[in-house]
PDB file of N, CA and C in Angstrom:
ATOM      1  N   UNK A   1       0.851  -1.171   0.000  1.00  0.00           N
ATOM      2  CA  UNK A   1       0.000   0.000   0.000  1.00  0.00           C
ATOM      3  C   UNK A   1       0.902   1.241   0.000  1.00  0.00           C
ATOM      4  N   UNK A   2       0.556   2.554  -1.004  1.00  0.00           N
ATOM      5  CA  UNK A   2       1.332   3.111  -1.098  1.00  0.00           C
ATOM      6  C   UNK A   2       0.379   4.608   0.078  1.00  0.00           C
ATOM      7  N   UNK A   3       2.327   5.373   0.769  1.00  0.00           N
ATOM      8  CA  UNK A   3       1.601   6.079   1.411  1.00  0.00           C
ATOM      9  C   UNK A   3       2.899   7.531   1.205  1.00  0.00           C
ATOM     10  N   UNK A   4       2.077   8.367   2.065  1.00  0.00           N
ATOM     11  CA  UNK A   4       3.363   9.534   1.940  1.00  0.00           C
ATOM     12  C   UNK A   4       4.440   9.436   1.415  1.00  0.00           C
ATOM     13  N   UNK A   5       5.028   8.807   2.151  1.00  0.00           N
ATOM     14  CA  UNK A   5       6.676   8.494   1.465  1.00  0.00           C
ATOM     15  C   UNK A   5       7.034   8.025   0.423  1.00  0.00           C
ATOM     16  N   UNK A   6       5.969   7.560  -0.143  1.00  0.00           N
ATOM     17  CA  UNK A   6       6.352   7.063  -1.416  1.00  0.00           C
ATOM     18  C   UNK A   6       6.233   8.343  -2.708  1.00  0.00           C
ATOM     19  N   UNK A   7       5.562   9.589  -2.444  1.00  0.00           N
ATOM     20  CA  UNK A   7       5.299  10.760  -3.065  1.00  0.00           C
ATOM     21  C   UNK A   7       6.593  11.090  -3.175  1.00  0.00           C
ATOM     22  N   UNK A   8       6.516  11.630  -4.788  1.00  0.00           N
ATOM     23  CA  UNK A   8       7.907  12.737  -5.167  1.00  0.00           C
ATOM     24  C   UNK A   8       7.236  13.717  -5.352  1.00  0.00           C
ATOM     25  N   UNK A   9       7.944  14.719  -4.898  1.00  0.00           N
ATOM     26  CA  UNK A   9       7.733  16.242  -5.130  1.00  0.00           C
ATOM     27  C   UNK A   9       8.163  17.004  -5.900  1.00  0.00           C
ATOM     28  N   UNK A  10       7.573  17.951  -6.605  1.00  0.00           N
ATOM     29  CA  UNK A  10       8.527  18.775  -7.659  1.00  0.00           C
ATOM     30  C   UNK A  10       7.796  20.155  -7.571  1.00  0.00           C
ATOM     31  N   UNK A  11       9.147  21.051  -7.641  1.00  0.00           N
ATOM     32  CA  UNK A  11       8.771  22.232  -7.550  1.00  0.00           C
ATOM     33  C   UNK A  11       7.496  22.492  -8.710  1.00  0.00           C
ATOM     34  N   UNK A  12       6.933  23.586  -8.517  1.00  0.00           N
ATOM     35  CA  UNK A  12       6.241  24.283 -10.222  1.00  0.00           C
ATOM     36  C   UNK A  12       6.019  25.658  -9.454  1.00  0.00           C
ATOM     37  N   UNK A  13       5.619  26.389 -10.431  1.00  0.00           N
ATOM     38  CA  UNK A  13       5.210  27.777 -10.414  1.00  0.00           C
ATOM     39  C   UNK A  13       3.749  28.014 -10.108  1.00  0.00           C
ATOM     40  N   UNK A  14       3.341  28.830  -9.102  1.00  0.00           N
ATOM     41  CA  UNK A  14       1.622  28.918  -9.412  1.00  0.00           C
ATOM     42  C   UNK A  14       1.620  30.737  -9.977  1.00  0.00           C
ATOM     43  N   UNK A  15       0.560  30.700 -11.007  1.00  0.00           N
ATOM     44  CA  UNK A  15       0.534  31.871 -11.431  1.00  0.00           C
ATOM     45  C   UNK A  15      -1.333  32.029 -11.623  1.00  0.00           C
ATOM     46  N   UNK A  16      -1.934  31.768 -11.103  1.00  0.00           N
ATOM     47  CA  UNK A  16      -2.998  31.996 -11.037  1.00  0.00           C
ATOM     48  C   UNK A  16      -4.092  33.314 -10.504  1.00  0.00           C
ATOM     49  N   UNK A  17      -4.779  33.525 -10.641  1.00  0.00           N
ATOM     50  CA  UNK A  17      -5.403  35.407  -9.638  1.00  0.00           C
ATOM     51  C   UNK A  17      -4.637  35.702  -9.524  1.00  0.00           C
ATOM     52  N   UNK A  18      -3.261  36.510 -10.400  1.00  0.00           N
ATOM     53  CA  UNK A  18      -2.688  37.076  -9.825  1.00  0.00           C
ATOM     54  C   UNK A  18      -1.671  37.096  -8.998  1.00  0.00           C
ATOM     55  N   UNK A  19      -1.677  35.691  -8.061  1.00  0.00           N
ATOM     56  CA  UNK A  19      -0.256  35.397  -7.268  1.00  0.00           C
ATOM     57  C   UNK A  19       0.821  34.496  -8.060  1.00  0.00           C
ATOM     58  N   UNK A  20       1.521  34.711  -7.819  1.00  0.00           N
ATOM     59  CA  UNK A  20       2.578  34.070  -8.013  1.00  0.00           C
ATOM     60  C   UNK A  20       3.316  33.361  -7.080  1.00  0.00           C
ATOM     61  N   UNK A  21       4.216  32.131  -7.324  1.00  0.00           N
ATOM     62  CA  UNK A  21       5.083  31.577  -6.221  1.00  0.00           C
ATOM     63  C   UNK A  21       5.527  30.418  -6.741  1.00  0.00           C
ATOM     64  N   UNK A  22       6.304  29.667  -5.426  1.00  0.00           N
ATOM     65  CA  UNK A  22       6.979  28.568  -5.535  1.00  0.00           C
ATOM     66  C   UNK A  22       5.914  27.632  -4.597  1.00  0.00           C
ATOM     67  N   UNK A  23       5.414  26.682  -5.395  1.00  0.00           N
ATOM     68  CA  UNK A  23       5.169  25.441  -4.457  1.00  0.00           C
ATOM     69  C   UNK A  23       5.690  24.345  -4.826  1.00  0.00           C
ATOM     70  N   UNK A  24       5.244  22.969  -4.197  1.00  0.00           N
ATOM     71  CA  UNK A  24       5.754  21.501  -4.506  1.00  0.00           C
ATOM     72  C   UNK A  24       4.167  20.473  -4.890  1.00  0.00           C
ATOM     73  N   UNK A  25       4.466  19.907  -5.834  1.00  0.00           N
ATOM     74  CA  UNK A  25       3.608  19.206  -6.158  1.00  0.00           C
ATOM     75  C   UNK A  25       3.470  17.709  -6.077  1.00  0.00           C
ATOM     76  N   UNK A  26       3.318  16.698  -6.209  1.00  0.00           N
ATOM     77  CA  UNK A  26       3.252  15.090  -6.386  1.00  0.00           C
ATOM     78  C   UNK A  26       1.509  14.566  -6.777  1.00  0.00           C
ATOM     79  N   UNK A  27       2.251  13.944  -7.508  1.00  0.00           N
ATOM     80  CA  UNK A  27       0.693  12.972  -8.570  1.00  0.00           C
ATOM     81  C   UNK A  27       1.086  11.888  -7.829  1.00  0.00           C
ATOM     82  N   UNK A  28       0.297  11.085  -7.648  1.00  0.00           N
ATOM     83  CA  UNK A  28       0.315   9.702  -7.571  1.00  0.00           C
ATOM     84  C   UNK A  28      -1.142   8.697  -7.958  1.00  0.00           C
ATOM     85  N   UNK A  29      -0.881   7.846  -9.054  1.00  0.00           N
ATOM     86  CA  UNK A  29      -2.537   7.228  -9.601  1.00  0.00           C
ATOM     87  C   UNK A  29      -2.087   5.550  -9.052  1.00  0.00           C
ATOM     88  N   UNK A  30      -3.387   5.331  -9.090  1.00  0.00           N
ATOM     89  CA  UNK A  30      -3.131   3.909  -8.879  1.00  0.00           C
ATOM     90  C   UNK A  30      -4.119   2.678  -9.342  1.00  0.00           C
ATOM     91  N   UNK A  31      -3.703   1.355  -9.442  1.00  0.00           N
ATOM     92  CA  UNK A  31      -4.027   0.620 -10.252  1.00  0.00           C
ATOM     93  C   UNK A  31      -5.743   0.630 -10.583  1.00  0.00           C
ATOM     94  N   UNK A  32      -6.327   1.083  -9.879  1.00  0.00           N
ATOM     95  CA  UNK A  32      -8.304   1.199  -9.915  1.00  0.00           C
ATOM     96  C   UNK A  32      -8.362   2.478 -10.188  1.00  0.00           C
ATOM     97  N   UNK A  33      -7.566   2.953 -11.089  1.00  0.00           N
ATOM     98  CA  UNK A  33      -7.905   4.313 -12.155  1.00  0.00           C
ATOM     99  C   UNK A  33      -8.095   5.411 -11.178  1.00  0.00           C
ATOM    100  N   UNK A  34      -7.990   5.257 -10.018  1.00  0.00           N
ATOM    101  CA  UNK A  34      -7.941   6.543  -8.921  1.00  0.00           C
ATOM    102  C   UNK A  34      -6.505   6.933  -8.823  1.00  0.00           C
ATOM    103  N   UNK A  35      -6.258   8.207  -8.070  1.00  0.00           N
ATOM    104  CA  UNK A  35      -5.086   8.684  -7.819  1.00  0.00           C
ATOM    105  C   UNK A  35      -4.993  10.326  -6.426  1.00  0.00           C
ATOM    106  N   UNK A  36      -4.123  10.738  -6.326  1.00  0.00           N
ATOM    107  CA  UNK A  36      -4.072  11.943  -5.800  1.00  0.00           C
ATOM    108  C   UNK A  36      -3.046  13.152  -6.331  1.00  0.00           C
ATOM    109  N   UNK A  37      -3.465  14.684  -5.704  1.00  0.00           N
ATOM    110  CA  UNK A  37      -2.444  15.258  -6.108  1.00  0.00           C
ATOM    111  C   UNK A  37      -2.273  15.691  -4.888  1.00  0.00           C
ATOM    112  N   UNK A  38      -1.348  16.024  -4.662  1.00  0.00           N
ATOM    113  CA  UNK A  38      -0.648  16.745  -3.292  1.00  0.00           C
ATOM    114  C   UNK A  38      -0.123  17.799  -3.453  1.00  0.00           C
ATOM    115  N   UNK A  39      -0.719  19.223  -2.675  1.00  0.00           N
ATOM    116  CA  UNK A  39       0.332  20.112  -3.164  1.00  0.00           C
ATOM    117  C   UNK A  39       0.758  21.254  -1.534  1.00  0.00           C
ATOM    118  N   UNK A  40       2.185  20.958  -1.555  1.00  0.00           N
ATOM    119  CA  UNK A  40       2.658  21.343  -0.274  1.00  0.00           C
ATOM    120  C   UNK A  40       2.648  23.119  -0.753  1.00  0.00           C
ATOM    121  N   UNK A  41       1.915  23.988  -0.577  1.00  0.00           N
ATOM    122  CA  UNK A  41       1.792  25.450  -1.143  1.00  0.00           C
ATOM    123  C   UNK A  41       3.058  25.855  -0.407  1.00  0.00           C
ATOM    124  N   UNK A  42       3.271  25.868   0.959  1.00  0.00           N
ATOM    125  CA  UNK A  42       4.860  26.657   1.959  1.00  0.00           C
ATOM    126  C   UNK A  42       5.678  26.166   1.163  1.00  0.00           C
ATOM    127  N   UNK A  43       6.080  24.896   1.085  1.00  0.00           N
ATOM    128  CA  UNK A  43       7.249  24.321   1.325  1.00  0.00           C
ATOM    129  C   UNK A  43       8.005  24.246   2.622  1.00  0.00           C
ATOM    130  N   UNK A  44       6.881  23.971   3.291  1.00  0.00           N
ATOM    131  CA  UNK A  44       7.142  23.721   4.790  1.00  0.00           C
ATOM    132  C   UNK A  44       7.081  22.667   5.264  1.00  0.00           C
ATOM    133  N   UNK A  45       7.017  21.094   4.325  1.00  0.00           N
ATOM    134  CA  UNK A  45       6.664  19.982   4.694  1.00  0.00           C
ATOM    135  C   UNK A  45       6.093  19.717   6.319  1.00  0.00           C
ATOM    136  N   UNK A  46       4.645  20.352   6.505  1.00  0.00           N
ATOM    137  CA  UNK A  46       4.118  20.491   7.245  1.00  0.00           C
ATOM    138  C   UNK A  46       2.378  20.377   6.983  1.00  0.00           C
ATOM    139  N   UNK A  47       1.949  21.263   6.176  1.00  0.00           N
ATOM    140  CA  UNK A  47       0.022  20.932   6.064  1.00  0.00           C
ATOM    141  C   UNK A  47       0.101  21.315   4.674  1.00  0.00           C
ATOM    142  N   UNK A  48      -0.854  20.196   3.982  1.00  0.00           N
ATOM    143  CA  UNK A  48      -0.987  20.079   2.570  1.00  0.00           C
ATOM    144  C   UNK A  48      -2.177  20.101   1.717  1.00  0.00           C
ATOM    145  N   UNK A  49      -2.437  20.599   0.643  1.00  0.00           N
ATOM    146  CA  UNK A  49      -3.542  20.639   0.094  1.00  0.00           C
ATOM    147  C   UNK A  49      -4.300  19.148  -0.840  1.00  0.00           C
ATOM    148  N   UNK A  50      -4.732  18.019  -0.680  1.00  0.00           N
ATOM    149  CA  UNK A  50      -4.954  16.777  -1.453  1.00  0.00           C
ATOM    150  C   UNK A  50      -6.154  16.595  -1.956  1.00  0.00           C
ATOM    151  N   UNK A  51      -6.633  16.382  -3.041  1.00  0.00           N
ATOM    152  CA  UNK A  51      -7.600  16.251  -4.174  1.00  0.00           C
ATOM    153  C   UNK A  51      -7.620  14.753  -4.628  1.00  0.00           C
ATOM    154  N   UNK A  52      -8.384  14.406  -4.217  1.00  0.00           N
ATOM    155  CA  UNK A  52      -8.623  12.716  -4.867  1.00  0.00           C
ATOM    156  C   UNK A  52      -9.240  12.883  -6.365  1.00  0.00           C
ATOM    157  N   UNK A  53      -8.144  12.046  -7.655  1.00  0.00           N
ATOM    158  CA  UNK A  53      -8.333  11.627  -8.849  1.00  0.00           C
ATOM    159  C   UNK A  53      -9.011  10.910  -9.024  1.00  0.00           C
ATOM    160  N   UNK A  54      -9.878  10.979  -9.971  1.00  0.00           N
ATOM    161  CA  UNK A  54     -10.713   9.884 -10.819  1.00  0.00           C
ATOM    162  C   UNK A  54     -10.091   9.821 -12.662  1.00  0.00           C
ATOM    163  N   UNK A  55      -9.241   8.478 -12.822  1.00  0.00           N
ATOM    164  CA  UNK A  55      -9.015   8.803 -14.358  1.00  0.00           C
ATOM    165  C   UNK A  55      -8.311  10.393 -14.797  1.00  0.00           C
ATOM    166  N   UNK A  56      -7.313  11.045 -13.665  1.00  0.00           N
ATOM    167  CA  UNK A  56      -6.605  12.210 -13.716  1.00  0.00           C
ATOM    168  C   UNK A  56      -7.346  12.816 -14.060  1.00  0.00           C
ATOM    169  N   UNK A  57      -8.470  13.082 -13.474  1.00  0.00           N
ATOM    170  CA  UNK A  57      -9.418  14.833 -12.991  1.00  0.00           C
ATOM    171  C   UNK A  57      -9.846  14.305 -11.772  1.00  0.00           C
ATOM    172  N   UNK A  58      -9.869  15.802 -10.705  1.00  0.00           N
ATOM    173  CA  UNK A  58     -10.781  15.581  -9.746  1.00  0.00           C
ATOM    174  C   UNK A  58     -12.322  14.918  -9.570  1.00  0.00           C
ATOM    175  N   UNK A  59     -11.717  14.324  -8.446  1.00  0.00           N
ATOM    176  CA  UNK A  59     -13.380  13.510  -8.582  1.00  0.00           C
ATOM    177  C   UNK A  59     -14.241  14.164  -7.663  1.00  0.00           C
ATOM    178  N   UNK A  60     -15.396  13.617  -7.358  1.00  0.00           N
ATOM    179  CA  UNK A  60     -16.747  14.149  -6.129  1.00  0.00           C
ATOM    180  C   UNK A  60     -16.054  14.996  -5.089  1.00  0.00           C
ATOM    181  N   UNK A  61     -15.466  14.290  -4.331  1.00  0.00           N
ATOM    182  CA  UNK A  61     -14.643  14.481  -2.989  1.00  0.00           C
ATOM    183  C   UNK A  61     -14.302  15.911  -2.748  1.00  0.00           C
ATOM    184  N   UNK A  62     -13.785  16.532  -3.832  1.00  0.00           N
ATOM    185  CA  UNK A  62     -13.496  17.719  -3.547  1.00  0.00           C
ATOM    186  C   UNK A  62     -11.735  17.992  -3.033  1.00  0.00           C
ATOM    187  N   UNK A  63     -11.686  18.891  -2.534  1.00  0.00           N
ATOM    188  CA  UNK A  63     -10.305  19.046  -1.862  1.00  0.00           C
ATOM    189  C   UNK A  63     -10.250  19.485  -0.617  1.00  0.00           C
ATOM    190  N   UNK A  64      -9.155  18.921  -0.023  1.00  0.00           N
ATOM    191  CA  UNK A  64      -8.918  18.620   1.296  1.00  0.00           C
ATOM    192  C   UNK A  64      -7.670  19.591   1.780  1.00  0.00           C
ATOM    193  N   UNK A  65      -7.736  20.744   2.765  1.00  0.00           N
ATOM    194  CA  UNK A  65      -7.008  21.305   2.748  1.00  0.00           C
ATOM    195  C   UNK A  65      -6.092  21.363   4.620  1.00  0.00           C
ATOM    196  N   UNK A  66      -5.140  21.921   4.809  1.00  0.00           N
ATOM    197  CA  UNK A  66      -4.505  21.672   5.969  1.00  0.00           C
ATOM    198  C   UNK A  66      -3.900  20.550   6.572  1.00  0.00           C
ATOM    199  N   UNK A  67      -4.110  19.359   5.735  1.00  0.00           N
ATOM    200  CA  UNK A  67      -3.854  18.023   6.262  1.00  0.00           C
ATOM    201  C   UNK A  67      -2.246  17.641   6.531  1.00  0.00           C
ATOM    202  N   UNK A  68      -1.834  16.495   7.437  1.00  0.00           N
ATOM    203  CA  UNK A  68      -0.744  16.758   7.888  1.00  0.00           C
ATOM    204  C   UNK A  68      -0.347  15.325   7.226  1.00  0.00           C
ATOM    205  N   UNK A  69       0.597  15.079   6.686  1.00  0.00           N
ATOM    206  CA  UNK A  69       1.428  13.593   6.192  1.00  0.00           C
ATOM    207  C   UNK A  69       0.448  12.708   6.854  1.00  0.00           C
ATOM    208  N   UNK A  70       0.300  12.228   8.188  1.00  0.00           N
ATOM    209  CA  UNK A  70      -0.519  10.940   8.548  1.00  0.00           C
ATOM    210  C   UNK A  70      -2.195  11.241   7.752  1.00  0.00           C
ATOM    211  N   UNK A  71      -2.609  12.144   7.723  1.00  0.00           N
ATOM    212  CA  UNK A  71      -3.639  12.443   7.072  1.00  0.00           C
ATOM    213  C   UNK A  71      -3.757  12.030   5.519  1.00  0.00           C
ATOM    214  N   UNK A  72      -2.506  12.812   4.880  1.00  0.00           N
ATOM    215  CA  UNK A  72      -2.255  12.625   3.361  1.00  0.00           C
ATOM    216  C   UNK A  72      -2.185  10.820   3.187  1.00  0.00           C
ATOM    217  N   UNK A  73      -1.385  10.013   4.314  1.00  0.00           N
ATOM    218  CA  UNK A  73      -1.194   9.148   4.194  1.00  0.00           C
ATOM    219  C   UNK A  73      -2.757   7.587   3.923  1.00  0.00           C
ATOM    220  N   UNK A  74      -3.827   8.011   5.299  1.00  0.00           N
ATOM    221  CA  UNK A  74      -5.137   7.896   5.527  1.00  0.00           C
ATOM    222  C   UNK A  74      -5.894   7.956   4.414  1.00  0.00           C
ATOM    223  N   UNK A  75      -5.703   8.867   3.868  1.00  0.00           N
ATOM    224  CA  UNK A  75      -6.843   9.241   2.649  1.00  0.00           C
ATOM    225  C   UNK A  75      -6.282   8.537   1.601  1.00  0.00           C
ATOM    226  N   UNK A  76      -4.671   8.324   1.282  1.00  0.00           N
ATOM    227  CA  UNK A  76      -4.110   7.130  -0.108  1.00  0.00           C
ATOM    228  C   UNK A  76      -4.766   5.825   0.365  1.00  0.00           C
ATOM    229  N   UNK A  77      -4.218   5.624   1.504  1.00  0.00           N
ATOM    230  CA  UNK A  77      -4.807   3.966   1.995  1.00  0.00           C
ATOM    231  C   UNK A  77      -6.345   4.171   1.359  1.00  0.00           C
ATOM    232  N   UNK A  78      -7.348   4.709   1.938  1.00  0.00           N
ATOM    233  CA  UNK A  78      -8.394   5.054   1.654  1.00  0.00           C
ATOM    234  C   UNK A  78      -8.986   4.620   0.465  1.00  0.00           C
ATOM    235  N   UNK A  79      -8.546   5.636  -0.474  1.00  0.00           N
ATOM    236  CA  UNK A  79      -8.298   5.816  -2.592  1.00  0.00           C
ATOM    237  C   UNK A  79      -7.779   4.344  -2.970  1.00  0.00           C
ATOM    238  N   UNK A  80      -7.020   4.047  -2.254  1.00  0.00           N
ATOM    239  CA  UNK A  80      -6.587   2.488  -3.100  1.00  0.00           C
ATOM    240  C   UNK A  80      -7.193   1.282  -2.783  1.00  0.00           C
ATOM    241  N   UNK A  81      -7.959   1.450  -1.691  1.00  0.00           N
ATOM    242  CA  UNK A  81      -9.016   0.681  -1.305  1.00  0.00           C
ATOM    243  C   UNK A  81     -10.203   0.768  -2.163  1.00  0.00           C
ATOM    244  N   UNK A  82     -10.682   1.710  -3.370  1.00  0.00           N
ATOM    245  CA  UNK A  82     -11.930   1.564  -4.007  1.00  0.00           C
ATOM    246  C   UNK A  82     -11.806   0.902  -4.982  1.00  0.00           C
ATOM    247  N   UNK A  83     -12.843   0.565  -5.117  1.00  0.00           N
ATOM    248  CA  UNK A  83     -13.528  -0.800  -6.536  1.00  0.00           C
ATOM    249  C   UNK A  83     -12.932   0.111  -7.797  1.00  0.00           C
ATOM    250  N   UNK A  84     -12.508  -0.506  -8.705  1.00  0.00           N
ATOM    251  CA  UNK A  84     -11.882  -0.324 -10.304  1.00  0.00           C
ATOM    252  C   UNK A  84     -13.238   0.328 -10.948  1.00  0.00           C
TER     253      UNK A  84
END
């Protein structure tokens, strides 16, 4: 079962409304066509923003914001637990 640690991060740029910056990002999909994105906005490896994938677009769920690694971790276990 894949969890936090198994996420790579990569910088990108956000340029959206107006702000600009540095954050860190990680995709991770998995074998029942679900997946997540993770996006650490500080770079404070501390509270994170996570969006559960369906077929790489957001699905129902919505996004999940403030969550801390054991959290990010909870919600993959979670996602890889659903039916294909």
């Amino acid at each position: 079962m894949k969890t936090f640690d198994d996420l790579e991060f990569k910088n990108f740029v956000i340029s959206n409304k107006g702000a600009a910056g540095k954050a860190k990002r990680a995709y991770m999909h998995f074998s029942n066509d679900y997946g997540i994105s993770v996006i650490d906005w500080t770079g404070s490896n501390i509270s994170f923003e996570c969006c559960e994938l369906y077929k790489g677009k957001p699905s129902h769920d919505g996004v999940k914001y403030g969550l801390l690694k054991k959290e990010v971790t909870e919600m993959m276990k979670n996602i890889q637990q659903y039916e294909k």
